[in-house]
C-alpha atoms as a PDB file:
ATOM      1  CA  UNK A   1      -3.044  -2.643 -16.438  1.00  0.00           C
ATOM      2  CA  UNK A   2      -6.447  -2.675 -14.851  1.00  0.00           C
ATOM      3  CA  UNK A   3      -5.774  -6.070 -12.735  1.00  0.00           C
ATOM      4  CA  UNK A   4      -2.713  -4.652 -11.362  1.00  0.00           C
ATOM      5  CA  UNK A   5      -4.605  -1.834  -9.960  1.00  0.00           C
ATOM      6  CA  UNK A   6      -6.948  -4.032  -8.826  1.00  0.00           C
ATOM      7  CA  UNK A   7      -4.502  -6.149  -6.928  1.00  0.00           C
ATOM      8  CA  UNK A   8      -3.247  -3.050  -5.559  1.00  0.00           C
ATOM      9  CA  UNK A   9      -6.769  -2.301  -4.744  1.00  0.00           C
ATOM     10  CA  UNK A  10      -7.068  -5.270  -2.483  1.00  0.00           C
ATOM     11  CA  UNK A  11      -3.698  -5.330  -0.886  1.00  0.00           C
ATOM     12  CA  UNK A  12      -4.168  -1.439   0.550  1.00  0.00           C
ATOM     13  CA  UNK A  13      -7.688  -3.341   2.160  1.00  0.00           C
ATOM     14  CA  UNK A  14      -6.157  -5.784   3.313  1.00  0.00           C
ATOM     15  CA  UNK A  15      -3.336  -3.034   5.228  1.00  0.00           C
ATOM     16  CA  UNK A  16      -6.224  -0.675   6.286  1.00  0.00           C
ATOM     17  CA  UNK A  17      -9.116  -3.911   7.630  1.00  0.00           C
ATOM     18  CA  UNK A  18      -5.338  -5.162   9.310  1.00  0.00           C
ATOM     19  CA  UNK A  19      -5.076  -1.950  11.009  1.00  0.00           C
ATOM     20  CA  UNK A  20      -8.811  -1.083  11.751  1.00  0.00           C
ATOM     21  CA  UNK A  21      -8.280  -4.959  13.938  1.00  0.00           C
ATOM     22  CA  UNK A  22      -5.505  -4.030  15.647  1.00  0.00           C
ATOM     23  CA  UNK A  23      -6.868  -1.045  17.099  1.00  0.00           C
ATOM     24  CA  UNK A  24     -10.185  -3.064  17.726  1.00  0.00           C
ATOM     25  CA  UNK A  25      -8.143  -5.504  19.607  1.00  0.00           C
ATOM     26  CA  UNK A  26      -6.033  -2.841  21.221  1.00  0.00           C
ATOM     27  CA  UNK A  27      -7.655  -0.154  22.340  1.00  0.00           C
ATOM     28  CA  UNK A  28     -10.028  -1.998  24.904  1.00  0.00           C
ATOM     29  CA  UNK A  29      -7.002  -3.647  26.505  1.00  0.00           C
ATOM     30  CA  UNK A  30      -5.452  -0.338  27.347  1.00  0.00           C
ATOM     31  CA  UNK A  31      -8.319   1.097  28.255  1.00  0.00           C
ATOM     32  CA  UNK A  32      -9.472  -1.618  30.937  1.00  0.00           C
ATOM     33  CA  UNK A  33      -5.941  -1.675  32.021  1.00  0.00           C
ATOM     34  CA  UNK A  34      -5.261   1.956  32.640  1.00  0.00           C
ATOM     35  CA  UNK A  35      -8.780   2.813  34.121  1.00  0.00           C
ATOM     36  CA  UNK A  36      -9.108  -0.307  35.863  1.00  0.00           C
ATOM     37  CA  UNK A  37      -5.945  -2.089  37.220  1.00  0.00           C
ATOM     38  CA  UNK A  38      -3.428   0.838  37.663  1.00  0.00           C
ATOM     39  CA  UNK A  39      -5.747   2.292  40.427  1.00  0.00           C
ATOM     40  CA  UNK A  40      -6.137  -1.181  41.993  1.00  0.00           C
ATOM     41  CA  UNK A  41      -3.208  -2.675  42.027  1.00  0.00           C
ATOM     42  CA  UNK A  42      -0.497  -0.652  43.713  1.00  0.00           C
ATOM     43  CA  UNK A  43       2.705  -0.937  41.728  1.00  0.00           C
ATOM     44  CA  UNK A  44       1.456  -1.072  38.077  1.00  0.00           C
ATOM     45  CA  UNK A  45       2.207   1.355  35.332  1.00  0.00           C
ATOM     46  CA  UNK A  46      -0.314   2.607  32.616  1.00  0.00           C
ATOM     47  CA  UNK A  47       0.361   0.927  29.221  1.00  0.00           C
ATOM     48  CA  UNK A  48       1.383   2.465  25.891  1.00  0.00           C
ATOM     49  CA  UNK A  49      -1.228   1.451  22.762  1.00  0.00           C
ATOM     50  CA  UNK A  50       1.734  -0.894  21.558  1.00  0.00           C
ATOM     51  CA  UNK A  51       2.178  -2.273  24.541  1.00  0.00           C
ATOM     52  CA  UNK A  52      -1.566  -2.957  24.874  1.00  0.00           C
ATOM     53  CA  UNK A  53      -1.722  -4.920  21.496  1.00  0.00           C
ATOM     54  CA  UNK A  54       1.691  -6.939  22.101  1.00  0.00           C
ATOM     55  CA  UNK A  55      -0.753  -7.955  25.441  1.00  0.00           C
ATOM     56  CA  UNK A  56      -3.533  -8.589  22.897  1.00  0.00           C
ATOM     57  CA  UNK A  57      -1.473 -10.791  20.635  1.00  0.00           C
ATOM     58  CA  UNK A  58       0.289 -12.655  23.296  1.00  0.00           C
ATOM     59  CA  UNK A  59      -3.112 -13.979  24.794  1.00  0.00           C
ATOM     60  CA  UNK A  60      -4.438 -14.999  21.389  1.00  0.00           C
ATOM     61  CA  UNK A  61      -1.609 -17.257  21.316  1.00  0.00           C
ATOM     62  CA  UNK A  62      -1.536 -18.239  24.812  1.00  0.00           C
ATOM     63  CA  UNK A  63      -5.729 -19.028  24.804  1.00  0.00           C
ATOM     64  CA  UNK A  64      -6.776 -20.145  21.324  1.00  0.00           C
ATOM     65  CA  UNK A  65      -9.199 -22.468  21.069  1.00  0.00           C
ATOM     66  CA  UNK A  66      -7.169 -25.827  19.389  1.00  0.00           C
ATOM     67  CA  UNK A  67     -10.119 -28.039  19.524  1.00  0.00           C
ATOM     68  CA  UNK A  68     -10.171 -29.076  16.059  1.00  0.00           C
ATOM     69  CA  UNK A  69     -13.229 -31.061  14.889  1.00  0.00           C
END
């Protein structure tokens, strides 16, 4: 009984670390983008959170590093 709870344990980390690096990755993306670019640029709309971590995702794809050694 005490493993289980222990896996438990570590998969309700694992969630909250997941979710403390999304909004890490996030936040400064809509940040720079709404104080930033929207005042700049004429034409662009603030971004929601979500929309600011889709962004975040999509260029971790788009500009990883796949030099492998």
């Amino acid at each position: 009984m005490n493993y289980k709870m222990e896996k438990i344990g570590v998969f309700v980390s694992a969630i909250a670390l997941l979710f403390v690096v999304c909004v890490l990755l996030a936040w400064p993306v809509q940040w720079l983008w709404n104080n930033s670019l929207v005042g700049a640029v004429d034409g662009v709309n603030p971004i929601t959170f979500w929309q600011a971590l889709g962004i975040s995702f999509l260029f971790s794809i788009l500009f990883k590093n796949s030099n492998s050694k």
